[in-house]
Protein backbone atom coordinates (compact mmCIF):
# COMPACT_ATOMS: atom_id res chain seq x y z
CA UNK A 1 0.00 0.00 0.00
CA UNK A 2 1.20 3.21 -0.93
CA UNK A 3 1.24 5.31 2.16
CA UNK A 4 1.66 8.34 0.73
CA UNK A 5 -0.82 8.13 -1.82
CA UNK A 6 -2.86 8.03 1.50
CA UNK A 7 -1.37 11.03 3.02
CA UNK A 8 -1.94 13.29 0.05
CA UNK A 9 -5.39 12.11 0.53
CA UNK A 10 -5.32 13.21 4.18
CA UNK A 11 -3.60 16.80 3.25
CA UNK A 12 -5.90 17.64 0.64
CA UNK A 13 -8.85 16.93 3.08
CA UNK A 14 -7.52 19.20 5.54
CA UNK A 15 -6.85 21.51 2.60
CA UNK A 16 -10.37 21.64 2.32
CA UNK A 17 -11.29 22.22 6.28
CA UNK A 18 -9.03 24.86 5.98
CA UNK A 19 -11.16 26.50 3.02
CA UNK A 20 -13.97 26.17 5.28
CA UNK A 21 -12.37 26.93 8.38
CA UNK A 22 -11.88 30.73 6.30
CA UNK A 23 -15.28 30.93 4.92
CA UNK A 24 -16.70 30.59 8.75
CA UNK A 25 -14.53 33.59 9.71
CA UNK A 26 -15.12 35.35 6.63
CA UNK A 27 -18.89 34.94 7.69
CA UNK A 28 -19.61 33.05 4.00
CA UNK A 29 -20.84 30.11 6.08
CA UNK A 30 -23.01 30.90 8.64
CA UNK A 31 -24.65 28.84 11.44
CA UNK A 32 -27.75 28.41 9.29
CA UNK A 33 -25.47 27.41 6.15
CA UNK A 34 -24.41 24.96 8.29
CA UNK A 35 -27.25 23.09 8.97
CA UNK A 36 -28.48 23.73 5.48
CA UNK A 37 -25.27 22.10 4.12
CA UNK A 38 -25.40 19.24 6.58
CA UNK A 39 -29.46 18.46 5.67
CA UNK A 40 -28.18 18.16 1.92
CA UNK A 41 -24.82 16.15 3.02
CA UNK A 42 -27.62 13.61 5.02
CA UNK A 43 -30.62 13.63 2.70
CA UNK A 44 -28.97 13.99 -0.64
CA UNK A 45 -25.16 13.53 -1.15
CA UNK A 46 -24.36 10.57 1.52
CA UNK A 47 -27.31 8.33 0.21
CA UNK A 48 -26.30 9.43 -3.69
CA UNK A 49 -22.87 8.04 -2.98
CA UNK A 50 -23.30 4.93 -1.49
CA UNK A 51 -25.66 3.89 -4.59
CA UNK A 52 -23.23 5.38 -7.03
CA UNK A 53 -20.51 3.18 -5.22
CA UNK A 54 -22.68 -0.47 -6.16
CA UNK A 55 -23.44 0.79 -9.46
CA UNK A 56 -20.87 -2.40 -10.47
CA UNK A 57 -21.15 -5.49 -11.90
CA UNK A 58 -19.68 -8.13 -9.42
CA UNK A 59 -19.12 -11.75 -9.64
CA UNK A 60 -20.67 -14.22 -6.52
CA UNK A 61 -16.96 -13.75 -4.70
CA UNK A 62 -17.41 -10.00 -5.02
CA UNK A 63 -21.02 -10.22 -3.69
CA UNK A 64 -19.88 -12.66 -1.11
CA UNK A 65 -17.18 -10.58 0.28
CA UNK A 66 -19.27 -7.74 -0.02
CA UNK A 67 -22.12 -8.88 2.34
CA UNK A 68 -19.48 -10.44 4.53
CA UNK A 69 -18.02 -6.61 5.04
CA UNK A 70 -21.22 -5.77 5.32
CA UNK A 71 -22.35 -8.02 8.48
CA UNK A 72 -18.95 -7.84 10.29
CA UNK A 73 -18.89 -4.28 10.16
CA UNK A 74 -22.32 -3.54 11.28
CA UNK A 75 -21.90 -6.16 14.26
CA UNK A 76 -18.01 -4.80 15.20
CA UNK A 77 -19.05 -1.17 15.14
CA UNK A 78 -22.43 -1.59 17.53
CA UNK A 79 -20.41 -4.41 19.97
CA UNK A 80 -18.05 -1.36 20.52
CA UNK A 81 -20.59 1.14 20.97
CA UNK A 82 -22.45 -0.30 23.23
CA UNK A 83 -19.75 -1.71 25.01
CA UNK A 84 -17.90 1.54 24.92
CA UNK A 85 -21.19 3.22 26.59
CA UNK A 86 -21.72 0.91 29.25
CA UNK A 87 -18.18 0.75 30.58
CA UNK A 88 -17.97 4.22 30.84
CA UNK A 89 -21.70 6.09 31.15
CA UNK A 90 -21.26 6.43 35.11
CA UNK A 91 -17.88 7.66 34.96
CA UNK A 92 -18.67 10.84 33.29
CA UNK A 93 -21.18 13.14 32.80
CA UNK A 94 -24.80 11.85 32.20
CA UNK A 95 -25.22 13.97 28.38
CA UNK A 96 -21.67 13.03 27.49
CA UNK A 97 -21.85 8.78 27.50
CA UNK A 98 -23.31 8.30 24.21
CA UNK A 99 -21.45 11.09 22.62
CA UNK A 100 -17.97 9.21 24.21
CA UNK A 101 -19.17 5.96 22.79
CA UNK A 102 -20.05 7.68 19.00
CA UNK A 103 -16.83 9.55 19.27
CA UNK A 104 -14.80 6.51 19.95
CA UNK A 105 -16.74 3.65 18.00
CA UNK A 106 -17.92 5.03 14.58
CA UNK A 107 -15.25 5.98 12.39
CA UNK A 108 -16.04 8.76 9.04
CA UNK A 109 -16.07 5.68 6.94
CA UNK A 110 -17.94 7.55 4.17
CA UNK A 111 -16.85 11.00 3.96
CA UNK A 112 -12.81 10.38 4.69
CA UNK A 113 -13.00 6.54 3.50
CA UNK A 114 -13.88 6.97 -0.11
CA UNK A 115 -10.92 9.49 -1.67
CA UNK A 116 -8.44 7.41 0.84
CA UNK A 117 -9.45 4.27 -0.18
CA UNK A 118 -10.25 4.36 -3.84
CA UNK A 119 -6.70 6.48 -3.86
CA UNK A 120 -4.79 3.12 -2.89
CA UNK A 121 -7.50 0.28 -4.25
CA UNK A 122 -9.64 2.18 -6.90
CA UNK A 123 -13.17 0.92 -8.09
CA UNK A 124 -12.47 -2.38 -6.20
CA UNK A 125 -11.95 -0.92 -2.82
CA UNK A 126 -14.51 2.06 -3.56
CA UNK A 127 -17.27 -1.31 -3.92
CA UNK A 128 -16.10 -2.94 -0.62
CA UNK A 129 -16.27 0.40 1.09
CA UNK A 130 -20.07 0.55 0.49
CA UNK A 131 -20.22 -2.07 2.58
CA UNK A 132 -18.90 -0.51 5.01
CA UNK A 133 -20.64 2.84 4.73
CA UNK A 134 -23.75 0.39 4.93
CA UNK A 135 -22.79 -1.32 7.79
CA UNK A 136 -21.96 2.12 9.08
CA UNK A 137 -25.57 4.28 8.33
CA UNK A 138 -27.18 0.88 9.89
CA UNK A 139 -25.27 1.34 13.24
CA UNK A 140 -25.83 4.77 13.20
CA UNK A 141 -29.54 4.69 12.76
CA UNK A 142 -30.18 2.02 14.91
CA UNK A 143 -27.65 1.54 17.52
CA UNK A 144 -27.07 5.14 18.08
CA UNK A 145 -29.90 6.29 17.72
CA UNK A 146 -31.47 3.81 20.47
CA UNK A 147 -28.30 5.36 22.68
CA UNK A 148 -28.67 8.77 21.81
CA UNK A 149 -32.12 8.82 22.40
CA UNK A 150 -32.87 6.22 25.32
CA UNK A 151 -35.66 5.02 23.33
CA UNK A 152 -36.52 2.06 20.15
CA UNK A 153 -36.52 4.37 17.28
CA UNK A 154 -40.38 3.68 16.21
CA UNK A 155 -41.20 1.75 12.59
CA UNK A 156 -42.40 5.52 11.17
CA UNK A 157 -39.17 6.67 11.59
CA UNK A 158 -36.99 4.14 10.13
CA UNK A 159 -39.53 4.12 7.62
CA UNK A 160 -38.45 7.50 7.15
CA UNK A 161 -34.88 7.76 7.04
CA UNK A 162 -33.53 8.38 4.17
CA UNK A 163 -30.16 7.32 4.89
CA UNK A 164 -31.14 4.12 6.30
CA UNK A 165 -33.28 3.03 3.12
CA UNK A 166 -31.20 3.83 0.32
CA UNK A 167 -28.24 1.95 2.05
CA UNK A 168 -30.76 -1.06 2.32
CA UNK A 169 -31.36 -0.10 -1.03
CA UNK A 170 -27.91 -0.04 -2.19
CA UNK A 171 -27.45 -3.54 -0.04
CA UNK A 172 -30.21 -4.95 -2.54
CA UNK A 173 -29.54 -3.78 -5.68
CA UNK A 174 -25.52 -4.83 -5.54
CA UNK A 175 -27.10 -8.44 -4.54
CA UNK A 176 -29.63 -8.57 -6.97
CA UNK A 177 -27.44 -6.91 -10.22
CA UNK A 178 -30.33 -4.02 -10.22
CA UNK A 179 -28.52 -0.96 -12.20
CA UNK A 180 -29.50 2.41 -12.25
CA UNK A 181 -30.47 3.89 -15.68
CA UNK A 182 -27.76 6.50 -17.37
CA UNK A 183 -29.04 9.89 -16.54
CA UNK A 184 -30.16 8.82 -13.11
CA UNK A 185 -26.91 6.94 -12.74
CA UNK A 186 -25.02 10.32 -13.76
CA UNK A 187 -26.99 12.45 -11.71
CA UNK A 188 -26.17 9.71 -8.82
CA UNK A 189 -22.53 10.08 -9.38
CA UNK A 190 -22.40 14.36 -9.58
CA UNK A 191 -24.10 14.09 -6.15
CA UNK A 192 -22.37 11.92 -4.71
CA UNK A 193 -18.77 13.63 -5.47
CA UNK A 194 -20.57 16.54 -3.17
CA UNK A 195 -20.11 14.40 -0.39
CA UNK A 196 -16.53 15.19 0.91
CA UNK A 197 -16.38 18.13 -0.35
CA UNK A 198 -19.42 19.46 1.59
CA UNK A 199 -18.71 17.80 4.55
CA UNK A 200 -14.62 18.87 4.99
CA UNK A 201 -16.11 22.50 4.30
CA UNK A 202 -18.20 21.94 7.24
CA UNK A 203 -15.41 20.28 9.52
CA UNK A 204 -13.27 22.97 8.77
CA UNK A 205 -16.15 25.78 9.63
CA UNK A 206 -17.16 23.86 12.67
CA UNK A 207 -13.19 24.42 13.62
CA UNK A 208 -14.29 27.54 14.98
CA UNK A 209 -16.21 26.48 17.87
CA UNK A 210 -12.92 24.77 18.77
CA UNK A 211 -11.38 25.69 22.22
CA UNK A 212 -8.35 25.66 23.32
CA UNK A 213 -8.92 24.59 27.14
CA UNK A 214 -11.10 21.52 25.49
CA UNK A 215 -7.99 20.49 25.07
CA UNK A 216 -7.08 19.67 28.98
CA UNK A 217 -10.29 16.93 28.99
CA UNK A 218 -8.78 13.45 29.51
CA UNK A 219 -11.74 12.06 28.06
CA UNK A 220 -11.50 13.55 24.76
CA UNK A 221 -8.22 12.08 24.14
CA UNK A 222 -9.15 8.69 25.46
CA UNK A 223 -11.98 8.72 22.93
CA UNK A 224 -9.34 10.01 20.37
CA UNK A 225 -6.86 7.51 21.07
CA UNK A 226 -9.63 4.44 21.36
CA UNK A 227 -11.16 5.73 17.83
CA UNK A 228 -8.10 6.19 15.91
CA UNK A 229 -5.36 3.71 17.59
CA UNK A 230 -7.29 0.89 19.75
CA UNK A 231 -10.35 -0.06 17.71
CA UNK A 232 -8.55 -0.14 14.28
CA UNK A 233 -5.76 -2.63 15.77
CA UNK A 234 -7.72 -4.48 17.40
CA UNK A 235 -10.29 -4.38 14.60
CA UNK A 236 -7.20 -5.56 12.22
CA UNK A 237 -6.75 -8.96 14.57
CA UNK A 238 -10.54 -9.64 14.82
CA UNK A 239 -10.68 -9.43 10.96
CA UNK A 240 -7.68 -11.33 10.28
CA UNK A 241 -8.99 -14.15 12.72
CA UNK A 242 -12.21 -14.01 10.89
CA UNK A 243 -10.62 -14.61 7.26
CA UNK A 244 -10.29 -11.64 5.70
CA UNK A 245 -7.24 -11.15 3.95
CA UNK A 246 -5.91 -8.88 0.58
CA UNK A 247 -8.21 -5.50 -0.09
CA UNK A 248 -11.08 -6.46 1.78
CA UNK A 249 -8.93 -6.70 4.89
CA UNK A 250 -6.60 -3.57 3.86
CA UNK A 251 -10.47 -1.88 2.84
CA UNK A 252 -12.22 -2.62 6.05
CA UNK A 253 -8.68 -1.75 8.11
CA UNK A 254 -8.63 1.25 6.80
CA UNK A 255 -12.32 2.44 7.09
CA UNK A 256 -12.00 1.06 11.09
CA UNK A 257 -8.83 3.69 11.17
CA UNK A 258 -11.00 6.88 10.08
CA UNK A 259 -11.52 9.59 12.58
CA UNK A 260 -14.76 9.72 14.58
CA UNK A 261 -17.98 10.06 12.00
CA UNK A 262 -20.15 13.31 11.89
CA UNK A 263 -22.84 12.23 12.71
CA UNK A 264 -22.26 11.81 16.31
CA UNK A 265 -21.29 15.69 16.76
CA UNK A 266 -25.06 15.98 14.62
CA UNK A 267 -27.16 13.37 16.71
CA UNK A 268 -25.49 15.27 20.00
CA UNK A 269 -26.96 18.52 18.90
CA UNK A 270 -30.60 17.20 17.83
CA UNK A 271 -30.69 15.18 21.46
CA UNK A 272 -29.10 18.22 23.62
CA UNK A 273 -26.29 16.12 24.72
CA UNK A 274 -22.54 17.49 24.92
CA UNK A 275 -22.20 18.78 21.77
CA UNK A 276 -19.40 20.61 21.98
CA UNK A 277 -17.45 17.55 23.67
CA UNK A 278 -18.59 15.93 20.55
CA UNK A 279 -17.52 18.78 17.94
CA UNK A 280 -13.81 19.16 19.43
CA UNK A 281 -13.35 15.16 19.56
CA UNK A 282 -14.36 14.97 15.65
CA UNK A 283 -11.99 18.08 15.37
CA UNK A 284 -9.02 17.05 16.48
CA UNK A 285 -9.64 13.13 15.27
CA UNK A 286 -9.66 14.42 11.96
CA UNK A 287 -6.40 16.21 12.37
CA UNK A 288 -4.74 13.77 14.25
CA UNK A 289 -5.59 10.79 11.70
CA UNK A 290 -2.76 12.40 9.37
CA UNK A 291 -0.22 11.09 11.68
CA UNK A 292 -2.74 7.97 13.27
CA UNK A 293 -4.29 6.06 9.83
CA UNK A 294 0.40 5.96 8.39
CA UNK A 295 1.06 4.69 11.93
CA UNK A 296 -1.60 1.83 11.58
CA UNK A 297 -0.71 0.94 8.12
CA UNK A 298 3.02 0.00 9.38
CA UNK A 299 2.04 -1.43 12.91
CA UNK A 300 -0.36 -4.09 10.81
CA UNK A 301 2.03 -3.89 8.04
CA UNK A 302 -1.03 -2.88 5.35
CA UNK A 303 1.83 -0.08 4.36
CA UNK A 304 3.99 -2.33 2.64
């Protein structure tokens, strides 16, 4: 694997949070641009990726691998967040558990994965990552939500969620060989390439709610260090144990490795918990992971 390949993704992304770190100040993105962005990020670009990333033909080993990414992902990524939630709700402060757990379990597997990923595997690796983006929207919407919340998410809602159903969706129509026609195909594909764009704009403008003294919180940097270091390693031995091997181990490695996903900072703010907590530990994950995803890559020896 060609690490650097992988840092120039990482540079350019920060590139980007930069750009939108300077719109913020320049007042170009506002705090209602900001939630306007991240509605179209949620309900448009996001699902438009994931189908544009199964719009591939794929063989019964493909398909096989595929729903095996899939499952594994979905189960490793809710074991740790509800594991991560129960060991440490009553240590800390009652709104901040299930933010600690999102921060520290769900990695940016969409947003981050995709230009990484497809910059070291290509179409291959951009197809296996679906899975994982899958895997990922299906712990988010279920298993976080249920933490987040307190509560079963009720059948209207899932009914409802975009996200959820167009990953099912997505699950369904890589399975069953179900392509989109060209101009919706097309359209799927120019909305979809919003996606990290958008979304490092918006990392980069939420930069400015960053505080310094945040920066004294030992649980911040144990979710920082369990999100970026502990989970992808130990990830990297379940997966190997499990069979995976070549670029859907190196693929799902590398997706476990991404900084802590969005939508934990977004679920924190819609259910009043520590948002802030939330917004600094996606802040500095996503910084950090320049020197964190290189340093996993040699210690599982992916990088050579």
């Amino acid at each position: 694997m060609d690490i650097l390949a992988v840092t120039n993704q990482i540079l350019m992304m920060l590139l980007i949070m930069g750009v939108g770190l300077l719109l913020r100040k320049a007042g170009v993105i506002t705090a209602q641009v900001i939630h306007g962005i991240s509605g179209i990020v949620l309900k448009v670009a996001m699902p438009s990726l994931v189908l544009m990333m199964v719009q591939k033909d794929g063989g019964q080993a493909l398909k096989g691998e595929f729903m095996r990414i899939a499952l594994v992902g979905f189960f490793w990524m809710s074991a740790g967040l509800v594991i991560i939630y129960f060991l440490f709700r009553k240590k800390m402060a009652a709104d901040r558990g299930a933010a600690f757990a999102g921060l520290s379990a769900l990695p940016n597997v969409g947003y981050m994965g995709l230009p990484i990923i497809q910059a070291v595997y290509g179409d291959l690796g951009a197809v296996y990552l679906a899975a994982a983006v899958v895997a990922l929207n299906c712990t988010i919407y279920l298993t976080l939500e249920i933490l987040m919340t307190g509560r079963l998410p009720k059948l209207t809602s899932i009914i409802k969620n975009i996200g959820l159903i167009l990953s099912v969706l997505a699950l369904v129509s890589f399975m069953l060989d179900i392509r989109l026609p060209m101009p919706l195909s097309a359209m799927t594909a120019q909305l979809g390439s919003l996606t990290t764009p958008l979304s490092m704009l918006l990392a980069g403008a939420r930069l400015m709610d960053f505080r310094l003294p945040a920066l004294k919180d030992k649980e911040l940097w144990l979710a920082v260090f369990v999100r970026l270091l502990a989970l992808p390693l130990a990830g990297f031995a379940l997966f190997r144990l499990l069979g995976f091997e070549g670029v859907p181990l190196g693929v799902i490695t590398l997706a476990c490795s991404m900084p802590a996903a969005v939508s934990t900072q977004m679920y924190a703010e819609r259910e009043k918990k520590d948002a802030l907590f939330a917004a600094t530990g996606v802040s500095l994950g996503t910084i950090l992971c320049l020197a964190s995803i290189p340093l996993v890559l040699l210690i599982t020896g992916l990088g050579k």
